[in-house]
N, C-alpha and C. Protein backbone atom coordinates (compact mmCIF):
# COMPACT_ATOMS: atom_id res chain seq x y z
N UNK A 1 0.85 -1.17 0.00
CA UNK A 1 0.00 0.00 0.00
C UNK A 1 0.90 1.23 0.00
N UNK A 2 0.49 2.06 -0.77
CA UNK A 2 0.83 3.46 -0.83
C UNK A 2 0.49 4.72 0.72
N UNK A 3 2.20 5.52 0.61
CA UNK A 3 1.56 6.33 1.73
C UNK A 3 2.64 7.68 1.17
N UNK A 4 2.41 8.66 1.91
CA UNK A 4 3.07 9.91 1.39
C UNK A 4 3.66 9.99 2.38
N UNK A 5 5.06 10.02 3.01
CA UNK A 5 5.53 10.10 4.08
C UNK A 5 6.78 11.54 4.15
N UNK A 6 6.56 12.16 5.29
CA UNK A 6 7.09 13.12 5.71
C UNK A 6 9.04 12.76 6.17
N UNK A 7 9.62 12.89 5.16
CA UNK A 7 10.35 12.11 5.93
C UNK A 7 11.95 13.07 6.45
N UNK A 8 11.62 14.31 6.32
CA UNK A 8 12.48 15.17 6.97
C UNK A 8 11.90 16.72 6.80
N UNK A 9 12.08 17.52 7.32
CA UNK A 9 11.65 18.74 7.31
C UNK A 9 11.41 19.12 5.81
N UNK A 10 10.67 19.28 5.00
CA UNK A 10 10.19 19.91 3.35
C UNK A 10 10.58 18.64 2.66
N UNK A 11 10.23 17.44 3.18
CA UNK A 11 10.81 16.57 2.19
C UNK A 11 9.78 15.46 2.48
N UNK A 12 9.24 15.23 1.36
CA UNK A 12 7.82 14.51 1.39
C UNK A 12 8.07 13.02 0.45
N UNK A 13 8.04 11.82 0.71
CA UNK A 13 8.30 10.77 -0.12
C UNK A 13 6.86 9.81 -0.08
N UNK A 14 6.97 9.20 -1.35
CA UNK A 14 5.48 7.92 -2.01
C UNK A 14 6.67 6.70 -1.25
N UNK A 15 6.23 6.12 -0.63
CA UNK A 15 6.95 4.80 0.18
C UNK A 15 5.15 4.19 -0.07
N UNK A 16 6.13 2.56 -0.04
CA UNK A 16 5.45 1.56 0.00
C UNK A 16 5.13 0.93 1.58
N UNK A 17 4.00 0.76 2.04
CA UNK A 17 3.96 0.00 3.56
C UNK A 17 3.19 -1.61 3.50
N UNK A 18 3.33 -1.67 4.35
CA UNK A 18 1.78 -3.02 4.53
C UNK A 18 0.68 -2.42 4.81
N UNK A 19 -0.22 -3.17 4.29
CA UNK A 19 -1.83 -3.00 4.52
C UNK A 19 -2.01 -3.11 5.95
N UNK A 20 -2.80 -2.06 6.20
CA UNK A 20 -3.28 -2.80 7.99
C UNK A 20 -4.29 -4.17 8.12
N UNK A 21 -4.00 -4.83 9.23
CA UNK A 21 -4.93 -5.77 9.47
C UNK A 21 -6.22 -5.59 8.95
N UNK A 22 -7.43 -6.36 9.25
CA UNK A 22 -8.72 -6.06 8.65
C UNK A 22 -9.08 -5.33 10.37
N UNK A 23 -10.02 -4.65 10.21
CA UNK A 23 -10.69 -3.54 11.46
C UNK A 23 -11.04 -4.48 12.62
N UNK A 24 -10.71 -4.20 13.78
CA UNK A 24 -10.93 -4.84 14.78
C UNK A 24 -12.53 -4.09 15.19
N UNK A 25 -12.61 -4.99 16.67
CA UNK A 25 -14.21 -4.60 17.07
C UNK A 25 -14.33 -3.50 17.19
N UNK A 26 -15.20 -2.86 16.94
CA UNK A 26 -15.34 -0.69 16.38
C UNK A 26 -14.96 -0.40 15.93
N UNK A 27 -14.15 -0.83 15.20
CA UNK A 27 -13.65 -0.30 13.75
C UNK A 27 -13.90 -0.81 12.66
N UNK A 28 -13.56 0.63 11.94
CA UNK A 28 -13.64 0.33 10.40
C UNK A 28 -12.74 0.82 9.85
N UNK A 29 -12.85 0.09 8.16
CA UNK A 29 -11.12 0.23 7.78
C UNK A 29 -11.36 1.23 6.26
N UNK A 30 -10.89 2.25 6.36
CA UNK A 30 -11.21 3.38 5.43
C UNK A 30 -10.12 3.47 4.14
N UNK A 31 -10.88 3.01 2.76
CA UNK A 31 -9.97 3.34 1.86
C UNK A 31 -9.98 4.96 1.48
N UNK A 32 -8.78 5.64 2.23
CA UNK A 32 -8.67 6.80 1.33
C UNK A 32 -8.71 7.25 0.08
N UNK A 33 -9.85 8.60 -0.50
CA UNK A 33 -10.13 8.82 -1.44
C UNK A 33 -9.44 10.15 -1.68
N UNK A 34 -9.63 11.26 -0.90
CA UNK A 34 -9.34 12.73 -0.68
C UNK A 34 -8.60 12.78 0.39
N UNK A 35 -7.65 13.97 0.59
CA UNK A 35 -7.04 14.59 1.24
C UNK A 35 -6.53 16.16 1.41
N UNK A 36 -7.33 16.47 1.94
CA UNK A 36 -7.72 18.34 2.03
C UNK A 36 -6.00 18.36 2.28
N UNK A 37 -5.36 19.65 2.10
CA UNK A 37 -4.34 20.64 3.02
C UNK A 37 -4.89 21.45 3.77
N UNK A 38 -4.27 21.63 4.77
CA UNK A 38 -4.78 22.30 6.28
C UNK A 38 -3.29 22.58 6.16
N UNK A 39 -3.98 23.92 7.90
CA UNK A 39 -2.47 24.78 8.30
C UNK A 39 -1.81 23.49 8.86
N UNK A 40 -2.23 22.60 9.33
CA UNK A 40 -1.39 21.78 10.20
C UNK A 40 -0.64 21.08 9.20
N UNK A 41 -1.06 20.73 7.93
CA UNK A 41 0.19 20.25 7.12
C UNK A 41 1.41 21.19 6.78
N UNK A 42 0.60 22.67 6.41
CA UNK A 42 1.96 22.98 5.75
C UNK A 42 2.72 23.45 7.35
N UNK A 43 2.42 23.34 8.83
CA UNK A 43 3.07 23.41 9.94
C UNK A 43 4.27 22.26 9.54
N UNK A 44 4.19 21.18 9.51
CA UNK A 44 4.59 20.47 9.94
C UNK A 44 5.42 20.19 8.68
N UNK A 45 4.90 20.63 7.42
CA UNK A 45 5.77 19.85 6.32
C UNK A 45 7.28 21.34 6.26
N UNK A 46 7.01 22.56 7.06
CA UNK A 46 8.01 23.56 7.27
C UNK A 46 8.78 23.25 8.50
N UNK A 47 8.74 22.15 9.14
CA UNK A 47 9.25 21.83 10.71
C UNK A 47 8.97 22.94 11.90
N UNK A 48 7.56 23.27 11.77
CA UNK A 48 7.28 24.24 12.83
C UNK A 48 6.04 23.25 14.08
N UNK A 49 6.69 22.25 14.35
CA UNK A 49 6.00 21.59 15.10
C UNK A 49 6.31 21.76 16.49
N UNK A 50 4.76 22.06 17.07
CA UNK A 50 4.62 22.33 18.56
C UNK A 50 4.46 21.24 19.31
N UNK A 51 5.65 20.35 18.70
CA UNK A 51 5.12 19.03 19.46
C UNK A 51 5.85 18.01 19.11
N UNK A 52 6.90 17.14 20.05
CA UNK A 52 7.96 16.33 19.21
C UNK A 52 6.92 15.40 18.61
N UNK A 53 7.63 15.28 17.14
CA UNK A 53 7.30 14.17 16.16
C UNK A 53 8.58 13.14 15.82
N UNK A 54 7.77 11.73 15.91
CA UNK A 54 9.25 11.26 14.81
C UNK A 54 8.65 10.87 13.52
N UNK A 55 9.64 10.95 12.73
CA UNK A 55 9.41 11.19 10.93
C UNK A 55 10.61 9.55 10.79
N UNK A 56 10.13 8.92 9.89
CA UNK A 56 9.14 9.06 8.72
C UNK A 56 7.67 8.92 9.46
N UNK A 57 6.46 10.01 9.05
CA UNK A 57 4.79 9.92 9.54
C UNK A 57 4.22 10.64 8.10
N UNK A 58 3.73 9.67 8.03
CA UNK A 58 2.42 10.08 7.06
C UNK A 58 1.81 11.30 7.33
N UNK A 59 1.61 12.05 6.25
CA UNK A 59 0.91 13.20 6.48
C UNK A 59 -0.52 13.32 5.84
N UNK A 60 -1.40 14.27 5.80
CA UNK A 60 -2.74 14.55 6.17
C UNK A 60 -3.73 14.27 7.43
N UNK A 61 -4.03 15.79 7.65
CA UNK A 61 -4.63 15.90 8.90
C UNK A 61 -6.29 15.82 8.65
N UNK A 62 -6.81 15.87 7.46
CA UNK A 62 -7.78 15.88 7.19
C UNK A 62 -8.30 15.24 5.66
N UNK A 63 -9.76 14.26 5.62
CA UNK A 63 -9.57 13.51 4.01
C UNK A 63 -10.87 12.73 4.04
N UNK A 64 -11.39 12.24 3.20
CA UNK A 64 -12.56 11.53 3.25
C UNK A 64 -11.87 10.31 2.71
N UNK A 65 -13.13 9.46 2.50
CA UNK A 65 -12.95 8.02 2.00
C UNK A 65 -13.92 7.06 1.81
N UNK A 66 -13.85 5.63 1.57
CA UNK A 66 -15.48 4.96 1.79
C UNK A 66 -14.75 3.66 2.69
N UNK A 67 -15.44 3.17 3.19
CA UNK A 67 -15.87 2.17 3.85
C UNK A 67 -15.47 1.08 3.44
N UNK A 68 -14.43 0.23 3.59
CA UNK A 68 -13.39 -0.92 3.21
C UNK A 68 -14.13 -1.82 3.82
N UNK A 69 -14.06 -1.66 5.12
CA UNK A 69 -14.93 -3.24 5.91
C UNK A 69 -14.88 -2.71 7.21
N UNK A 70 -15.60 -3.42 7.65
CA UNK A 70 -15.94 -2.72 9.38
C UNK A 70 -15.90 -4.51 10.07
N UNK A 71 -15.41 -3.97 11.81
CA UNK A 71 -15.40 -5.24 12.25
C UNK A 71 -15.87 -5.29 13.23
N UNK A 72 -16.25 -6.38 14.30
CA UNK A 72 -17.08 -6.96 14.65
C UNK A 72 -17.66 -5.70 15.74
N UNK A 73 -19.73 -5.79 15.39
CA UNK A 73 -20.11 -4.96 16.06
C UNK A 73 -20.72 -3.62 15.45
N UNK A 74 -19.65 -3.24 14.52
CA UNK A 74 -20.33 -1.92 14.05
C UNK A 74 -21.21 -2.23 13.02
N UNK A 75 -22.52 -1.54 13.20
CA UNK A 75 -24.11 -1.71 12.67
C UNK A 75 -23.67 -0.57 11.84
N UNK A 76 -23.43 0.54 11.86
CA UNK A 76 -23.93 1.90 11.13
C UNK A 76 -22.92 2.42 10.43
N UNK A 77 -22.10 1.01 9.66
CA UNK A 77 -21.43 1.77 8.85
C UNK A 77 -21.12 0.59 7.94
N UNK A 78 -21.33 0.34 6.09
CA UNK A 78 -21.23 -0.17 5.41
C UNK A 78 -20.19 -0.32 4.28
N UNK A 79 -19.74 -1.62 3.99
CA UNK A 79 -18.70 -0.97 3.03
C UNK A 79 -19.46 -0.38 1.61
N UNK A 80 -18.46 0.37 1.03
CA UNK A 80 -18.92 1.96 0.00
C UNK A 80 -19.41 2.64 0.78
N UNK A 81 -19.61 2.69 2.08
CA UNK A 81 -20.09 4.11 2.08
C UNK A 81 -19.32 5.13 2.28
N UNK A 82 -19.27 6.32 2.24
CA UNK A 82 -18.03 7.62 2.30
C UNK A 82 -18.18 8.20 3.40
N UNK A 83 -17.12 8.76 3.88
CA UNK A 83 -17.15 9.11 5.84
C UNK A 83 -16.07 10.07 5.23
N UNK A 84 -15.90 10.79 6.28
CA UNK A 84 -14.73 11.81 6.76
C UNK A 84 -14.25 11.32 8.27
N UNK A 85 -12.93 11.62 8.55
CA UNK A 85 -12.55 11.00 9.65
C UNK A 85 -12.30 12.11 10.82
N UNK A 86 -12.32 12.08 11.60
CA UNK A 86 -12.15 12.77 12.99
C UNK A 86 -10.11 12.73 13.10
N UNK A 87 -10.01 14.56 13.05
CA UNK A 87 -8.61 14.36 13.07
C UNK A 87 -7.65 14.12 13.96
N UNK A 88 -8.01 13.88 15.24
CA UNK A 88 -7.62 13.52 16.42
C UNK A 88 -7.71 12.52 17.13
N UNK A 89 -6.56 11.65 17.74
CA UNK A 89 -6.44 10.34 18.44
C UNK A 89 -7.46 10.28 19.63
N UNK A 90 -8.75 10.59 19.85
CA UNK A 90 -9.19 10.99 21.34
C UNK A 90 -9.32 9.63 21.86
N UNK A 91 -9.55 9.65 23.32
CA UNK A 91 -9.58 8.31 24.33
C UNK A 91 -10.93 7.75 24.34
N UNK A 92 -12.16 8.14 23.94
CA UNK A 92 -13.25 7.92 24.10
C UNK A 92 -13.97 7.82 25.47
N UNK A 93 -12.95 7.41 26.86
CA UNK A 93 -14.15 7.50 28.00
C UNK A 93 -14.17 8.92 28.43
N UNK A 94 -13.02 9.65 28.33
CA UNK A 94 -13.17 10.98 29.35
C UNK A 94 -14.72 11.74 29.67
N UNK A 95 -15.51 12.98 30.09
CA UNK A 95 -16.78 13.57 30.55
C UNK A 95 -16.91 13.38 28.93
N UNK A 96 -15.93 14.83 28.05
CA UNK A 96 -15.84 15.26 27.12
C UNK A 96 -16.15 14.13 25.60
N UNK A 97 -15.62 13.20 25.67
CA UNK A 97 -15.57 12.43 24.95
C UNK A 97 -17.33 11.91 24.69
N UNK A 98 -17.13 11.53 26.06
CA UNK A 98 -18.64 10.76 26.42
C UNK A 98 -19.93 11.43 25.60
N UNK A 99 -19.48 12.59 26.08
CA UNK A 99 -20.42 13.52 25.79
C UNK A 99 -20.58 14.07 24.10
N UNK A 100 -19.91 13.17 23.18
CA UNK A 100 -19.68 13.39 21.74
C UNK A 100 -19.05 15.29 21.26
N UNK A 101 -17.94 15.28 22.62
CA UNK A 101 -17.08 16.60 22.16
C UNK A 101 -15.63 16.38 22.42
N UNK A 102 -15.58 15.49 21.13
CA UNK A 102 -13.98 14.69 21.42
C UNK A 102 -13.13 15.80 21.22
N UNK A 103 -13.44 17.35 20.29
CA UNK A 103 -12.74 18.16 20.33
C UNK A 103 -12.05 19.20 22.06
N UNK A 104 -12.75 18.30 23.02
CA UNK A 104 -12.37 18.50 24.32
C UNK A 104 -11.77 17.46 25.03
N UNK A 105 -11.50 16.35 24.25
CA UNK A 105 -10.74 15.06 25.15
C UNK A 105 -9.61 15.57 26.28
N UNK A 106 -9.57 15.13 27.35
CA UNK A 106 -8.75 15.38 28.34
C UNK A 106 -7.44 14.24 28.10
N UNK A 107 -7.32 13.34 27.27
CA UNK A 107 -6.10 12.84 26.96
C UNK A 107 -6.15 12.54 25.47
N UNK A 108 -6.00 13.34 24.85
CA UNK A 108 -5.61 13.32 23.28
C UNK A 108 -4.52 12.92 23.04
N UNK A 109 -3.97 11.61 22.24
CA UNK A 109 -3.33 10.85 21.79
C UNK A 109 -2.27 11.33 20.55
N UNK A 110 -3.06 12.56 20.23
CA UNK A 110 -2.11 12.94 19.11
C UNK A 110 -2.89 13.72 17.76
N UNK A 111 -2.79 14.38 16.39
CA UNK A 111 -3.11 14.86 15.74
C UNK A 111 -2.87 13.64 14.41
N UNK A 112 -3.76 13.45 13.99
CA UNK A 112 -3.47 12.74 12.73
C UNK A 112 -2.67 13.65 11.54
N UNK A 113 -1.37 12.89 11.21
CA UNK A 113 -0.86 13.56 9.89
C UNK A 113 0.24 14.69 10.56
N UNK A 114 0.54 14.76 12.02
CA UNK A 114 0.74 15.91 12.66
C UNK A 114 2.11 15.22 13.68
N UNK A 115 1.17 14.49 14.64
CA UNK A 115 2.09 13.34 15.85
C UNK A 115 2.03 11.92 15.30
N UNK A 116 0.73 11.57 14.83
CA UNK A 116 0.49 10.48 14.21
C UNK A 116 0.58 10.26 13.15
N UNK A 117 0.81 8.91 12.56
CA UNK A 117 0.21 9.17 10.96
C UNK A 117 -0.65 9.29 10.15
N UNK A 118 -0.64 10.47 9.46
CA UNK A 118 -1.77 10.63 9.02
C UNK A 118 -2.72 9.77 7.91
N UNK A 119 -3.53 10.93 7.70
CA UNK A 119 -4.43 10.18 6.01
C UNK A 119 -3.77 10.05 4.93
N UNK A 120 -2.84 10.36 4.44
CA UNK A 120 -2.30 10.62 3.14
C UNK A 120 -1.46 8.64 2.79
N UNK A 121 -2.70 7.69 3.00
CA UNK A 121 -2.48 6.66 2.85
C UNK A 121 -3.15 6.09 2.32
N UNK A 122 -3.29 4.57 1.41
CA UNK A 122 -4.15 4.26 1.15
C UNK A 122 -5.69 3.74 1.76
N UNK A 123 -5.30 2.94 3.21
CA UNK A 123 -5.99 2.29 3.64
C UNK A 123 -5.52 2.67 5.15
N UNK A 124 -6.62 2.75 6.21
CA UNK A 124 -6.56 2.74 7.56
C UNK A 124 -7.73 2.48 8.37
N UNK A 125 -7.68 1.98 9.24
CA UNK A 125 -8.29 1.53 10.92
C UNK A 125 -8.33 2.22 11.25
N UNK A 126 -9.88 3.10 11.45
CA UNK A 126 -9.94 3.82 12.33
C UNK A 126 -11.50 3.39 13.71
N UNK A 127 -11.46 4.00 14.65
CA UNK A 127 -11.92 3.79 15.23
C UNK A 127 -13.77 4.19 14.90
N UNK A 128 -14.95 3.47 15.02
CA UNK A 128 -15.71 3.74 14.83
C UNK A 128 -16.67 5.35 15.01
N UNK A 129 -16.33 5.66 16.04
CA UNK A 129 -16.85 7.13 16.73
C UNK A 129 -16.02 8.18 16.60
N UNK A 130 -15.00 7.85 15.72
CA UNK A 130 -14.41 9.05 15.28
C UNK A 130 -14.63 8.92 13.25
N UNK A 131 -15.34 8.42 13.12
CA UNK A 131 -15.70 8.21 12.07
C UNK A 131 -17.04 9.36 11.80
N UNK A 132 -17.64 9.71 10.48
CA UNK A 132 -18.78 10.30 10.49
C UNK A 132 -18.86 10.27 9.26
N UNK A 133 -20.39 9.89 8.56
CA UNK A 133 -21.00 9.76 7.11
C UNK A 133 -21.10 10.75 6.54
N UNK A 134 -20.80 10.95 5.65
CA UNK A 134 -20.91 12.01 4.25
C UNK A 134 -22.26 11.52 3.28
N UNK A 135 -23.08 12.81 3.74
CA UNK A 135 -24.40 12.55 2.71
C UNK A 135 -24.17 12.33 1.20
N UNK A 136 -24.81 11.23 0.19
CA UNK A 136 -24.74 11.71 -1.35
C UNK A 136 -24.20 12.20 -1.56
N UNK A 137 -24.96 13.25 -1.64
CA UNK A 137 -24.42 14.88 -2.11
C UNK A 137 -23.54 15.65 -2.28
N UNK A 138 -22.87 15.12 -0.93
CA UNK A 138 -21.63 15.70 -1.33
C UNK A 138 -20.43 15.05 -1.53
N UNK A 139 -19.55 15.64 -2.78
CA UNK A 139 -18.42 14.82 -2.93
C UNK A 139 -17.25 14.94 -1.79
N UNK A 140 -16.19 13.31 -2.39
CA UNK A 140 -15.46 13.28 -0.98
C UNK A 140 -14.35 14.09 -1.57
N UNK A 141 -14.13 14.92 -2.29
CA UNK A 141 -13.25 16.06 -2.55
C UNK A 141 -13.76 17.44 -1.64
N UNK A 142 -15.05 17.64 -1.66
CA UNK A 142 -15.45 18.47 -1.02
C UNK A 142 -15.53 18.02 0.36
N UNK A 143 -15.88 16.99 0.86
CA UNK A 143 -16.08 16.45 2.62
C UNK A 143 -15.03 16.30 2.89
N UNK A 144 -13.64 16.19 2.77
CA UNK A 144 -11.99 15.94 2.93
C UNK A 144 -11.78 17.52 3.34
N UNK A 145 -12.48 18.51 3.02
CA UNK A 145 -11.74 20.15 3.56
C UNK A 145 -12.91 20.31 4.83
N UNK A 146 -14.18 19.33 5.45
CA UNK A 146 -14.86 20.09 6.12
C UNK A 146 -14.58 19.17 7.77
N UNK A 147 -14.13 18.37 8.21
CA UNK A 147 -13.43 17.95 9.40
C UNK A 147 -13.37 19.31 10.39
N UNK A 148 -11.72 19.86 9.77
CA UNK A 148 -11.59 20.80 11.18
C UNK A 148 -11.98 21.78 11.15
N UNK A 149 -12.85 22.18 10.39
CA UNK A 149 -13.58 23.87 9.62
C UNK A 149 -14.89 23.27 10.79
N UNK A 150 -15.12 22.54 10.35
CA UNK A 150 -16.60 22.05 11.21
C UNK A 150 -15.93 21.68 12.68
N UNK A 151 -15.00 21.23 13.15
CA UNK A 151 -15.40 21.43 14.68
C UNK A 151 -14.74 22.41 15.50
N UNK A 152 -14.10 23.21 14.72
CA UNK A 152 -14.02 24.80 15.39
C UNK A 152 -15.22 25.50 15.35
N UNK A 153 -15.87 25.20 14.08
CA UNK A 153 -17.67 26.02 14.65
C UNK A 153 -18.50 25.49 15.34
N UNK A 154 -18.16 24.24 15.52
CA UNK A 154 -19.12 23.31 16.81
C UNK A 154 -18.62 24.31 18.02
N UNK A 155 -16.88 24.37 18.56
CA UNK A 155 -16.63 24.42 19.15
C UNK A 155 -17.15 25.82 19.78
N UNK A 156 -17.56 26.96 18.89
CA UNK A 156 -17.67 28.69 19.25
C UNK A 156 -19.22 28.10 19.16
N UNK A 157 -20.29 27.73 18.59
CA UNK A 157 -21.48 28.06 18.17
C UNK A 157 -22.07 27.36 19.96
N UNK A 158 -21.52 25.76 20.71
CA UNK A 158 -22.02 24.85 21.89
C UNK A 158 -20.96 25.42 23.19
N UNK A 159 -19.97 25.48 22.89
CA UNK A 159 -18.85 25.65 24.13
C UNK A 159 -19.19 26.91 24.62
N UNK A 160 -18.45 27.91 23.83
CA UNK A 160 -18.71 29.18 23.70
C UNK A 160 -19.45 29.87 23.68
N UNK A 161 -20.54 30.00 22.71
CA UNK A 161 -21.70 30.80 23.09
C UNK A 161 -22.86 30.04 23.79
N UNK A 162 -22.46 28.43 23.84
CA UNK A 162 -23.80 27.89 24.54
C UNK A 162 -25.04 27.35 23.82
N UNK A 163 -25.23 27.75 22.53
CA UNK A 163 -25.80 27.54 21.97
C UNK A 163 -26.95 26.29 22.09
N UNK A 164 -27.97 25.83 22.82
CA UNK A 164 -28.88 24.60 22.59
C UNK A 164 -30.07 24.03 22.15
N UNK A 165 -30.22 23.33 21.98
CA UNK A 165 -30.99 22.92 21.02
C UNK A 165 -32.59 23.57 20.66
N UNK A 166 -32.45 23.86 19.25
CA UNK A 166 -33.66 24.63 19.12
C UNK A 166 -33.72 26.32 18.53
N UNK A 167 -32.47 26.66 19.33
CA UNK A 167 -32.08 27.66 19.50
C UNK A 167 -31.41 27.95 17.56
N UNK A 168 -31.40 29.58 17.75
CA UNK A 168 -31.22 29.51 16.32
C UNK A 168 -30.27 31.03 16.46
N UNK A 169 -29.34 31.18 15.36
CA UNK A 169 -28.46 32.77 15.49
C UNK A 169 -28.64 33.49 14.57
């Protein structure tokens, strides 16, 4: 399998890897289709990282894809279907997590494409609940740029102003 790997400060290489296993229980295994650029790539592809990394790591922090195979357990997600992925390693039990605002996890694992490796691969395991469906409608060229655009406005519209349900601005 194909991956784009970061493999020194401005120096970006196509390396060959292994396929990951097939998706364990809550997961599903996402063939990458798209891969947006975000500030956090060109951070990291200039070595302005706020955060030790070791390289060689795959880069993209943000990307859509469809649905390879899912494993044991997950109901609500099919293969072909197209998702965008959640760009952050979160823990899933913390308040925050629980509460479906992983953009507040109290032990975040890392940034995909950033600490981790990212999307800019063919195929990956990701965890079910950091997963999320892309309607029809829209293409996964277009759902690959809306990840972290969308949960910085989650984050000002529920955190910040409070915003609940019903409620309208």
């Amino acid at each position: 399998m194909r991956a784009l790997n970061l493999v020194a400060d401005r120096e970006l290489v196509v390396v060959d890897q292994p396929a990951p296993p097939p998706p364990e229980a809550g997961e599903v295994q996402i063939r990458v289709k798209a891969v947006a650029l975000n500030h956090i790539d060109v951070w990291g592809f200039r070595g302005m990282a706020f955060a030790k990394r070791k390289l060689p790591l795959a880069v993209g922090a943000e990307a859509s894809g469809e649905i390879a195979a899912v494993g044991e357990g997950v109901t609500n997600f099919k293969p072909g279907q197209k998702v965008v992925m959640y760009g952050a390693k979160t823990c899933g039990v913390c308040k925050p997590c629980v509460e479906g605002r992983d953009n507040f996890c109290e032990n975040v694992g890392g940034l995909y494409g950033f600490h981790l490796d990212g999307f800019s691969r063919e195929l990956m395991n990701m965890p079910v609940r950091l997963v999320i469906p892309v309607p029809d409608n829209v293409s996964l060229r277009d759902a690959a740029c809306a990840p972290i655009a969308f949960s910085t406005v989650q984050h000002m519209l529920f955190d910040n102003a409070k915003l609940q349900p019903g409620e309208t601005i």
